[in-house]
C-alpha atoms as a PDB file:
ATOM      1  CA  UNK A   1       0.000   0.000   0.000  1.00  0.00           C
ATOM      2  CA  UNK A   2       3.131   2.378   0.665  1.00  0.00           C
ATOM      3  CA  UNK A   3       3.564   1.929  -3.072  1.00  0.00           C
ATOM      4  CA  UNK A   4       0.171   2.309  -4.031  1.00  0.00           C
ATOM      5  CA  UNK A   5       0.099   6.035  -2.021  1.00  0.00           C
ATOM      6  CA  UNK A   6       3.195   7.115  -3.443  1.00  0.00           C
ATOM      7  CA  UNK A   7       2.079   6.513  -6.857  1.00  0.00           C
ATOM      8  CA  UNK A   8      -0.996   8.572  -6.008  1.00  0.00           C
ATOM      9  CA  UNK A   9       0.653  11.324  -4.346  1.00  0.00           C
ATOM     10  CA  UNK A  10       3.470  11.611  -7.435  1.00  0.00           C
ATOM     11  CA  UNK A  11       0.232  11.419 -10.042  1.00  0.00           C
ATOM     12  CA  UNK A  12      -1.626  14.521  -8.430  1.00  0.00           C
ATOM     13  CA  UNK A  13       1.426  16.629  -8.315  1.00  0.00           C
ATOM     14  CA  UNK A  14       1.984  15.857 -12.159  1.00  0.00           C
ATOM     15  CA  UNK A  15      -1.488  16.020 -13.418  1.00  0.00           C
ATOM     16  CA  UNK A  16      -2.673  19.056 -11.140  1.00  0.00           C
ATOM     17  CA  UNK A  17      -0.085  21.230 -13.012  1.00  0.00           C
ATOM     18  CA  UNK A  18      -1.910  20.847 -16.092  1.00  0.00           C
ATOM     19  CA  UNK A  19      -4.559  23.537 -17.018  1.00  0.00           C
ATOM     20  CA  UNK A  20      -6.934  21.477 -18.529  1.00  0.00           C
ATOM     21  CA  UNK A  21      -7.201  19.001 -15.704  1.00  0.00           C
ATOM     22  CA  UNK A  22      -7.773  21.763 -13.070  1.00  0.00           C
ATOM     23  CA  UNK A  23     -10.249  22.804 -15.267  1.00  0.00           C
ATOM     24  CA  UNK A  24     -12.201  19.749 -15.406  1.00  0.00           C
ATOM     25  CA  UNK A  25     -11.925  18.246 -12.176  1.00  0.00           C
ATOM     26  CA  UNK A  26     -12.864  22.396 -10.932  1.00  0.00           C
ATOM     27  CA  UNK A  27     -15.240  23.938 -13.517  1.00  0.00           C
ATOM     28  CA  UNK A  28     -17.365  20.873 -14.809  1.00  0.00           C
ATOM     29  CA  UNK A  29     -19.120  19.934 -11.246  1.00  0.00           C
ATOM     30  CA  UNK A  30     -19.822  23.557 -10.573  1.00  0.00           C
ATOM     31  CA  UNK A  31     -21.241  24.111 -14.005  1.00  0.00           C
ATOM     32  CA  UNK A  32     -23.401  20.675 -13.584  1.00  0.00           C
ATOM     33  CA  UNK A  33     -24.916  21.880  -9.943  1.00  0.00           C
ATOM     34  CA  UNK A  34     -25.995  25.402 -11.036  1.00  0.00           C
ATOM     35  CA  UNK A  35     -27.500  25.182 -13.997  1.00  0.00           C
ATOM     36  CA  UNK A  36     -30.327  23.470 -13.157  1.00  0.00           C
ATOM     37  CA  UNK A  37     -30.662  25.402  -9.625  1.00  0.00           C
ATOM     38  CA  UNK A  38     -30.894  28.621 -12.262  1.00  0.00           C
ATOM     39  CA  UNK A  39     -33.351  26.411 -14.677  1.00  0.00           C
ATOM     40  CA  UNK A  40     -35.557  25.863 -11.441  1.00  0.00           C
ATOM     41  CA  UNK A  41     -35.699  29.260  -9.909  1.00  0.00           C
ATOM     42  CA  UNK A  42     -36.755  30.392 -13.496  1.00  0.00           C
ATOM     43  CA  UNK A  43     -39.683  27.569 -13.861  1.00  0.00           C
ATOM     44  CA  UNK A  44     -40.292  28.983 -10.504  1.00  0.00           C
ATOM     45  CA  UNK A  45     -40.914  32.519 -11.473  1.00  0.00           C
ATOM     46  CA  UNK A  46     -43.687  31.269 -13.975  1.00  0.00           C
ATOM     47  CA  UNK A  47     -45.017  28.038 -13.282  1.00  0.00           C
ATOM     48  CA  UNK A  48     -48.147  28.197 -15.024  1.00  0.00           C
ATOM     49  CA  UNK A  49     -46.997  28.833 -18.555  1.00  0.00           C
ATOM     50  CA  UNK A  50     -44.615  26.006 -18.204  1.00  0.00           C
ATOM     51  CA  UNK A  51     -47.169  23.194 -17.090  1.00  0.00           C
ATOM     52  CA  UNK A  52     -49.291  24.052 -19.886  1.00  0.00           C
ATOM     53  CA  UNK A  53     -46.253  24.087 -22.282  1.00  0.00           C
ATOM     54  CA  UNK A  54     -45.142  20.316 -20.984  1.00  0.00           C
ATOM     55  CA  UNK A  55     -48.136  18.829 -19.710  1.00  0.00           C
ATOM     56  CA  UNK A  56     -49.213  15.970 -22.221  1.00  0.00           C
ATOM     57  CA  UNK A  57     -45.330  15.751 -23.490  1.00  0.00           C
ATOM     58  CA  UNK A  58     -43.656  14.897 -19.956  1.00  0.00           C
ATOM     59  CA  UNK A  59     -46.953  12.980 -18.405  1.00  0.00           C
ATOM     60  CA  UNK A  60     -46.375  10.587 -21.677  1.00  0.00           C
ATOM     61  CA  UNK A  61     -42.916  10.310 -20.956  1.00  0.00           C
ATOM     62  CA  UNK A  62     -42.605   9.577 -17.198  1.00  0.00           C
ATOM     63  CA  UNK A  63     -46.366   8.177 -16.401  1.00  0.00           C
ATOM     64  CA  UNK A  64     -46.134   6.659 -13.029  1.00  0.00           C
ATOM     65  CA  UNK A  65     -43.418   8.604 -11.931  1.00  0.00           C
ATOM     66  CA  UNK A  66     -45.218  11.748 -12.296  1.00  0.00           C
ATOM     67  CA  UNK A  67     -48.475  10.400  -9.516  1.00  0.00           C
ATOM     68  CA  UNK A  68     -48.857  12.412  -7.167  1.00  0.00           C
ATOM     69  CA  UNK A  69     -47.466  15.345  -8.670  1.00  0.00           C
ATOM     70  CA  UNK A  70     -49.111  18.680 -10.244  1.00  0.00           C
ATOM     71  CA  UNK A  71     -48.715  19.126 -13.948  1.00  0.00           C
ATOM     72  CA  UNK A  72     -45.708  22.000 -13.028  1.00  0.00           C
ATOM     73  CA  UNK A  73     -43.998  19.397 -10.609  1.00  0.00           C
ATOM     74  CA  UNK A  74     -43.775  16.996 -13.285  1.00  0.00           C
ATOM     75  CA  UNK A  75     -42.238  19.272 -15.379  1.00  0.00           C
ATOM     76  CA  UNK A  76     -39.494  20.101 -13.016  1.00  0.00           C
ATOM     77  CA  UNK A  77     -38.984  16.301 -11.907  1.00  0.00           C
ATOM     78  CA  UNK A  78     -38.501  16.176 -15.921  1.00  0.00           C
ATOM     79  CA  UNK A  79     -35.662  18.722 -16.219  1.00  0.00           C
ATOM     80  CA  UNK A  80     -34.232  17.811 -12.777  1.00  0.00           C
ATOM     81  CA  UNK A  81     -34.034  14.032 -13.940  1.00  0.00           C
ATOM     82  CA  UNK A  82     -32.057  15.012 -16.913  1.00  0.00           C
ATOM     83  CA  UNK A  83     -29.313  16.740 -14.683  1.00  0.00           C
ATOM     84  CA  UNK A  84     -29.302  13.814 -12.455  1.00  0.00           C
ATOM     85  CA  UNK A  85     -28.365  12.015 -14.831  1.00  0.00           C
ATOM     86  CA  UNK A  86     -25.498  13.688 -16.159  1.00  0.00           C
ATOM     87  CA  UNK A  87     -23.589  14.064 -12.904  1.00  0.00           C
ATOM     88  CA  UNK A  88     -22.790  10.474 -13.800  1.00  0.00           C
ATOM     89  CA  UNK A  89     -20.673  12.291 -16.645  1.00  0.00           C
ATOM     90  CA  UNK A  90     -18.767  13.702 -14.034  1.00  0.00           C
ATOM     91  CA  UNK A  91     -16.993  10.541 -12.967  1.00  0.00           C
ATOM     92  CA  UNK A  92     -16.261   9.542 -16.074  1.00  0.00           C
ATOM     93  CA  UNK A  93     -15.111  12.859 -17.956  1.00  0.00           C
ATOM     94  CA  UNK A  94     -12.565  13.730 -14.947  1.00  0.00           C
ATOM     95  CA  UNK A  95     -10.847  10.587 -14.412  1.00  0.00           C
ATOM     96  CA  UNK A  96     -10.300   9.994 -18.038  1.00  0.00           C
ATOM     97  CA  UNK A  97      -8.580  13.339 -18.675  1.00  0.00           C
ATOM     98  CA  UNK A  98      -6.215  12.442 -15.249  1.00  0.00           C
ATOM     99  CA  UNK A  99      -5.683   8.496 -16.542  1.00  0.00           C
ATOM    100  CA  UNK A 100      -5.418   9.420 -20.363  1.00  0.00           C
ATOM    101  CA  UNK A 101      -2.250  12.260 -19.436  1.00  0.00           C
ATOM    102  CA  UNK A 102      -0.955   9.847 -16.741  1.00  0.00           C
ATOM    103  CA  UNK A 103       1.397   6.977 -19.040  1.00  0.00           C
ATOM    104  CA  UNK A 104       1.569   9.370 -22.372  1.00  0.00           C
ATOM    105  CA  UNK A 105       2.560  12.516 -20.848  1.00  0.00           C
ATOM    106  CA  UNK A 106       4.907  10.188 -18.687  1.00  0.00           C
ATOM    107  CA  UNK A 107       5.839   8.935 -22.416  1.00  0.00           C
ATOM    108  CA  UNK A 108       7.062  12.038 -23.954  1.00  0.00           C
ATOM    109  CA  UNK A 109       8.640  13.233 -20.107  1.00  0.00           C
ATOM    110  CA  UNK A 110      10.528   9.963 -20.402  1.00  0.00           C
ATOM    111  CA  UNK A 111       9.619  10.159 -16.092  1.00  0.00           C
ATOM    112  CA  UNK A 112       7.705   6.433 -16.792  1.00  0.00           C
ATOM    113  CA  UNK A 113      11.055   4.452 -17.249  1.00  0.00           C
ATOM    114  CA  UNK A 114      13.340   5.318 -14.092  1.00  0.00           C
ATOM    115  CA  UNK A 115       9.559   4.543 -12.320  1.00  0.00           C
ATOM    116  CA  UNK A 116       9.216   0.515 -14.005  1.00  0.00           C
ATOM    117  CA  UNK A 117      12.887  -0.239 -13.066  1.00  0.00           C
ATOM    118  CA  UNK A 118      12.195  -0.068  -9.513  1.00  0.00           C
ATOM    119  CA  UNK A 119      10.814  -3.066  -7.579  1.00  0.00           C
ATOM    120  CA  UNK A 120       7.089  -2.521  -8.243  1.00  0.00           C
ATOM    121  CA  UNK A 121       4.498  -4.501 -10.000  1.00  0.00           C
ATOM    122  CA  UNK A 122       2.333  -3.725 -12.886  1.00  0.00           C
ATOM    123  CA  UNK A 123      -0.562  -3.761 -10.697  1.00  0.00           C
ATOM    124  CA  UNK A 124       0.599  -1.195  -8.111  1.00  0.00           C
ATOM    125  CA  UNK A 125       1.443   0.775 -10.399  1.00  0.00           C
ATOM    126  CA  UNK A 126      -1.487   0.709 -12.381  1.00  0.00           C
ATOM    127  CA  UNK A 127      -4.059   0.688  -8.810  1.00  0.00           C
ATOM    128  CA  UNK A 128      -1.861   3.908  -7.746  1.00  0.00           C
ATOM    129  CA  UNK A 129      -2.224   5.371 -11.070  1.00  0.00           C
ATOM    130  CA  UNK A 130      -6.215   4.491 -11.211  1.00  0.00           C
ATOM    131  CA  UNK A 131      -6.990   5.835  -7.782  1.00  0.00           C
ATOM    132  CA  UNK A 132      -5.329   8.755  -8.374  1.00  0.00           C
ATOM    133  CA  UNK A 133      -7.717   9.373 -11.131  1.00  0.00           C
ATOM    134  CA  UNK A 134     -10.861   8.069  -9.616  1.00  0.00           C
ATOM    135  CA  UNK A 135     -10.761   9.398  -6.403  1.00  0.00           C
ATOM    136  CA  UNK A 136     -10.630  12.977  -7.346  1.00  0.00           C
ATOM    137  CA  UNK A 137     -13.415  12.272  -9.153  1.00  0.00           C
ATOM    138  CA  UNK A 138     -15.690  10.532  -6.641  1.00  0.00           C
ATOM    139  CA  UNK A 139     -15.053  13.741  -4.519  1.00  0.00           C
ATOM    140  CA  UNK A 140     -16.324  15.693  -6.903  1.00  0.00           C
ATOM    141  CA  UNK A 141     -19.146  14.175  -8.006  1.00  0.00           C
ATOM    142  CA  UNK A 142     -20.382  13.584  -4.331  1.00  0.00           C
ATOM    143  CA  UNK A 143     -19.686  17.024  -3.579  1.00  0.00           C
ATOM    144  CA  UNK A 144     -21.591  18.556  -6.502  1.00  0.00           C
ATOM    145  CA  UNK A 145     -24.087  16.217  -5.738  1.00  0.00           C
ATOM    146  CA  UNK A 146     -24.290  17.025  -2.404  1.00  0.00           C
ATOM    147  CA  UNK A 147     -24.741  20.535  -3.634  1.00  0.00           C
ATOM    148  CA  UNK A 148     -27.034  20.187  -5.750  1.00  0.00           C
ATOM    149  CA  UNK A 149     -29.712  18.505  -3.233  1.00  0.00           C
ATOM    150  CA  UNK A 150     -29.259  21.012  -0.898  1.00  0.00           C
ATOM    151  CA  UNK A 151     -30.308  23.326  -4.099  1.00  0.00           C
ATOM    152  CA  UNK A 152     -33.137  21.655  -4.990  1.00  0.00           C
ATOM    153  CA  UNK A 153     -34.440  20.850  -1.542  1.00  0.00           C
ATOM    154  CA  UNK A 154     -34.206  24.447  -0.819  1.00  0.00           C
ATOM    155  CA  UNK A 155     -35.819  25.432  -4.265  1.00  0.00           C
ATOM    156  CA  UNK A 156     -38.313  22.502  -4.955  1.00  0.00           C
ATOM    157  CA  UNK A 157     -41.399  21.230  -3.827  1.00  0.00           C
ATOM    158  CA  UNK A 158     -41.169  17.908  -1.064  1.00  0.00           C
ATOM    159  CA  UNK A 159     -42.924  16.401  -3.389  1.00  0.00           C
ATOM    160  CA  UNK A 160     -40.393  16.955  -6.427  1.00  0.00           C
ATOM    161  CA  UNK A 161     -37.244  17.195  -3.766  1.00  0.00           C
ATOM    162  CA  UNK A 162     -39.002  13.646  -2.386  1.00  0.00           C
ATOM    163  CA  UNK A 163     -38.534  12.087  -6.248  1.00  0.00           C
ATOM    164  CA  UNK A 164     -35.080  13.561  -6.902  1.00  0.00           C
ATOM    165  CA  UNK A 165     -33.834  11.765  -3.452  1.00  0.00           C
ATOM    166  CA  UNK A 166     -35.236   8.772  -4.816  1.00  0.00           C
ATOM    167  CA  UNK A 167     -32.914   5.940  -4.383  1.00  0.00           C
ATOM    168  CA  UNK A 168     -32.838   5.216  -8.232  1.00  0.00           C
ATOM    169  CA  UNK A 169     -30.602   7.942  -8.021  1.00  0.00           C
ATOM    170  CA  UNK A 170     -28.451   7.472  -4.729  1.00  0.00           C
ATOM    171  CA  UNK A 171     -27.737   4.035  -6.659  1.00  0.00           C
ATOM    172  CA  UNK A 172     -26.648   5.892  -9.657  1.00  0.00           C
ATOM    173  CA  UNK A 173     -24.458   8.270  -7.890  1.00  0.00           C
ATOM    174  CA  UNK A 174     -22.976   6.100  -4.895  1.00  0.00           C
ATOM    175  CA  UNK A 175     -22.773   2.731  -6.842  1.00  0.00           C
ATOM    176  CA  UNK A 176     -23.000   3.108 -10.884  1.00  0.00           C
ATOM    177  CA  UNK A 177     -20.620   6.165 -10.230  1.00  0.00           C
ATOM    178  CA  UNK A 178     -17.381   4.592  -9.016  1.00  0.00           C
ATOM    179  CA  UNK A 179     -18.024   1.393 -11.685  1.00  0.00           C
ATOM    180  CA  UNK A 180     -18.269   3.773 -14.547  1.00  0.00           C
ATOM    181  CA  UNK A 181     -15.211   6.026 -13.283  1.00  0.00           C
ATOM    182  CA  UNK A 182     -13.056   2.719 -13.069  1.00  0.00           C
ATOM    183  CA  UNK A 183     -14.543   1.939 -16.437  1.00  0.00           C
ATOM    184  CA  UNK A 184     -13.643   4.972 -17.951  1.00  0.00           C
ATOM    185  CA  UNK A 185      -9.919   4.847 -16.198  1.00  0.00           C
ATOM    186  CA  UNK A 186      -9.516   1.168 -17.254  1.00  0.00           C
ATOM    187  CA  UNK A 187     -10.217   2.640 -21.048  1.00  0.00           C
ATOM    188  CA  UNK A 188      -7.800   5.378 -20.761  1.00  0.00           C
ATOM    189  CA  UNK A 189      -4.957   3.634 -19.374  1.00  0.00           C
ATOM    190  CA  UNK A 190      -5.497   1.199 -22.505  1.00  0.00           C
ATOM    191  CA  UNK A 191      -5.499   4.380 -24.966  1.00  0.00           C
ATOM    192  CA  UNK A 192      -2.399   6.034 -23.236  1.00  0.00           C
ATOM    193  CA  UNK A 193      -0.522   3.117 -23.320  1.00  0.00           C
ATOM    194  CA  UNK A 194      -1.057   2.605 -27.030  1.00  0.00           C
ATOM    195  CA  UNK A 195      -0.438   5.982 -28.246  1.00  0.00           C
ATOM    196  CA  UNK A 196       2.444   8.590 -28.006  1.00  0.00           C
ATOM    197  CA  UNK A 197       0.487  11.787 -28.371  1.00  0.00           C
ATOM    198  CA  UNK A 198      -1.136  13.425 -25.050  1.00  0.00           C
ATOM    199  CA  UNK A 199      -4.159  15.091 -26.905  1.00  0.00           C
ATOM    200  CA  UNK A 200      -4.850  12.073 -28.727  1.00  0.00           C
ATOM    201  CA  UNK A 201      -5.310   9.856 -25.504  1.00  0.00           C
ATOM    202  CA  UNK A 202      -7.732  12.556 -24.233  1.00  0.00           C
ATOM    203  CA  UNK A 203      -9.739  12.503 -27.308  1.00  0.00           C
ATOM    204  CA  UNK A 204     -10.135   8.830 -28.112  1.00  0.00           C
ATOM    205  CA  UNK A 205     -10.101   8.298 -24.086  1.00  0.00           C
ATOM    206  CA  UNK A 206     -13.292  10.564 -24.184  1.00  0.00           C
ATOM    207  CA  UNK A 207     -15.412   8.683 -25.955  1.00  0.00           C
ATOM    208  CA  UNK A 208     -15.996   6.603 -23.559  1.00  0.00           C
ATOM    209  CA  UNK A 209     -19.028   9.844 -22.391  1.00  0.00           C
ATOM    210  CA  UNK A 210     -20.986   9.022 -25.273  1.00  0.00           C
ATOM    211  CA  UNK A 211     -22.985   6.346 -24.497  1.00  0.00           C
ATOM    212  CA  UNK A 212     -23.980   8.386 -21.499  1.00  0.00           C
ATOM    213  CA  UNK A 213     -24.725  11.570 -23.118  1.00  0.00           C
ATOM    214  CA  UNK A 214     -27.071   9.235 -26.161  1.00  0.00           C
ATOM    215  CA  UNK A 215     -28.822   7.979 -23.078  1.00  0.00           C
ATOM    216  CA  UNK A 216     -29.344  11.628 -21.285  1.00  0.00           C
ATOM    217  CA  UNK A 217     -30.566  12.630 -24.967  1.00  0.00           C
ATOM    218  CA  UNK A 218     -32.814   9.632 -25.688  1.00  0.00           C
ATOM    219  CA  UNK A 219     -34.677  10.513 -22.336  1.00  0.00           C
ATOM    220  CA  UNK A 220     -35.405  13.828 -23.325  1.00  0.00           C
ATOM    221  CA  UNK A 221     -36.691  13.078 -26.311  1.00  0.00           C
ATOM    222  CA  UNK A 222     -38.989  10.577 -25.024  1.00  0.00           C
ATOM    223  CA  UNK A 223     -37.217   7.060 -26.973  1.00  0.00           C
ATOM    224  CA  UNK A 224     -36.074   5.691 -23.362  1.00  0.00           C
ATOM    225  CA  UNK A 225     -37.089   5.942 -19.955  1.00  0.00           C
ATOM    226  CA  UNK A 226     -34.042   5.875 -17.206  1.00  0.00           C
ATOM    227  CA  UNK A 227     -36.004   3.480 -14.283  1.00  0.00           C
ATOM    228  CA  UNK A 228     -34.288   1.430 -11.706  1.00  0.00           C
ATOM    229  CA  UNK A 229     -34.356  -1.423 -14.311  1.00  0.00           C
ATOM    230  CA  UNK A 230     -32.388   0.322 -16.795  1.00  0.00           C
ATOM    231  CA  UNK A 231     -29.830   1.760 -13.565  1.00  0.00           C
ATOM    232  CA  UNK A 232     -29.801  -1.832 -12.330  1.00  0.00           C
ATOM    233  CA  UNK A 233     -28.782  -3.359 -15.714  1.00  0.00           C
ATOM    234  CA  UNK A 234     -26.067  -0.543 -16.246  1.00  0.00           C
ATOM    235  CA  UNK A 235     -24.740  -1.228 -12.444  1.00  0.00           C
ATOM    236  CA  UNK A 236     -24.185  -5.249 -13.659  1.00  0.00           C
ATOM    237  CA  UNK A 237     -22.658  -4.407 -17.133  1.00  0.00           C
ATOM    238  CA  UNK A 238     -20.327  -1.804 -16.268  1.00  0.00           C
ATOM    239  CA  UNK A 239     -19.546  -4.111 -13.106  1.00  0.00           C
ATOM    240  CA  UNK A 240     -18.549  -7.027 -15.477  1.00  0.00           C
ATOM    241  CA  UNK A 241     -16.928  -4.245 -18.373  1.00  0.00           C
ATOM    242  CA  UNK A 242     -14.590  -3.712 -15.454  1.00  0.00           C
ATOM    243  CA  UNK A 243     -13.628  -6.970 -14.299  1.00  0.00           C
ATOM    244  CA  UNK A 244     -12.957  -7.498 -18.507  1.00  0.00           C
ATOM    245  CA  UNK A 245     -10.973  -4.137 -18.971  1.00  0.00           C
ATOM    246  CA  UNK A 246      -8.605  -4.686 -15.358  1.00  0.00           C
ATOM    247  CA  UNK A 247      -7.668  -7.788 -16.759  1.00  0.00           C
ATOM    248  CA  UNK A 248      -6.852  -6.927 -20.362  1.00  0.00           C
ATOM    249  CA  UNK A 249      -5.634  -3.268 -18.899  1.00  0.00           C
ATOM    250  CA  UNK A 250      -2.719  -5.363 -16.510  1.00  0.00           C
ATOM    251  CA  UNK A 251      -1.734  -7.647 -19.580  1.00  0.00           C
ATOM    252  CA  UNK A 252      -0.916  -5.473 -22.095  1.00  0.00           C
ATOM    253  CA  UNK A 253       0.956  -3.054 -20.222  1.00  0.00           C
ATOM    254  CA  UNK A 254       4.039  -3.858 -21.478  1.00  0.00           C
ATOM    255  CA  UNK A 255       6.781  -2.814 -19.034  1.00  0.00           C
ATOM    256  CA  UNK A 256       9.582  -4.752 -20.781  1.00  0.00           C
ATOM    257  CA  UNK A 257       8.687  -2.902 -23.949  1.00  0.00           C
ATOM    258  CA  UNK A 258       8.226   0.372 -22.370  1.00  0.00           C
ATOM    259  CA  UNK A 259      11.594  -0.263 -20.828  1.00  0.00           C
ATOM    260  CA  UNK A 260      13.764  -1.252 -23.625  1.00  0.00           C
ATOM    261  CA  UNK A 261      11.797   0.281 -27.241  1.00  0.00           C
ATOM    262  CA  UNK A 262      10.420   4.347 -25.842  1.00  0.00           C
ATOM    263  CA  UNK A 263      13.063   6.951 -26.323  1.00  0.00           C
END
């Protein structure tokens, strides 16, 4: 574990230097919890107009999830849902700019070799390199999160702050979170390893968002409906994606090669 910490503590003094990884581990989750605070207060400030403007659309769309609630509540459970959703962007987007920088920017540093010939295994140093990417997410995520509640508790109705703590969401947050941030690290460490260029590992290692942000968009266009079925068959996938990518990530990091063929 001494190993594992060091790796960690040398990865967030590297990565934190660069601009664009302050910027996304800073700027996205503050972007992601006021937005829809400011959407909200501005459905607030003229409710009616709005539930007559979404009222057969959204009731179509959510049925069930919308009893109990006013026409205008349903509409703001409708845009809140939608942000939910993407605050699981946030853990992957920020630890795949940390992981995709962390073995290519080593690369063209030439800082990765003197690390391999010391007495430490692949998997140390790929767990160090991993948590030092996920955990900085995590935080911010939660945090945001966190924020954002508080937001919408202090905004909202009970009724619509009552469906946004629903635990369809705590699962998405607490447990989908951390599988889709070691998902998305898993991915990146695969990408930098392969390439030489940093800004092409960030932009191949980013596409691992898009199947998130083409399932944020098919909900608000009404093709598919995010329940705790759909969260609990993402929560098993991504679960067995990881156990897949670990594996394969471990074996073809080639330390001999890295060793003996970068200069």
């Amino acid at each position: 574990m001494n190993k594992v910490r060091t790796i960690i503590r040398k990865e967030w003094a590297e990565v934190f230097k660069n601009r664009m990884v302050f910027f996304t581990v800073a700027f996205l989750p503050i972007v992601l919890t006021i937005l829809p605070l400011i959407i909200l207060l501005v459905t607030r400030s003229f409710g009616a107009e709005f539930s007559e403007l979404n009222d057969d659309d959204i009731t179509a769309v959510f049925g069930a999830q919308c009893l109990g609630l006013t026409d205008f509540e349903c509409g703001q459970y409708y845009i809140l849902s939608l942000f939910t959703f993407m605050f699981m962007i946030l853990p992957v987007a920020i630890p795949v700019t940390i992981a995709a920088y962390s073995i290519v920017g080593e690369k063209t540093t030439h800082t990765l070799e003197p690390l391999l010939a010391t007495p430490i295994t692949t998997t140390e140093l790929l767990g160090g390199k991993a948590l030092a990417a996920i955990i900085p997410a995590l935080l911010a995520t939660w945090i945001s999160y966190g924020l954002y509640l508080l937001g919408v508790w202090l905004l909202a109705s009970p009724p619509v702050f009552g469906r946004v703590l629903d635990p369809l969401w705590l699962l998405a947050i607490m447990v989908l979170g951390p599988l889709l941030a070691l998902l998305a690290v898993c991915f990146a460490i695969l990408i930098s390893s392969r390439v030489s260029d940093p800004r092409v590992a960030e932009q191949l290692s980013a596409l691992i968002v898009v199947p998130l942000i083409l399932l944020v968009v098919g909900q608000s266009v009404g093709l598919i409906l995010i329940n705790r079925q759909v969260i609990l068959f993402l929560v098993g996938l991504v679960a067995l994606l990881d156990v897949l990518l670990v594996v394969v990530s471990v074996r073809l990091f080639q330390r001999e090669t890295i060793l003996t063929s970068w200069h």
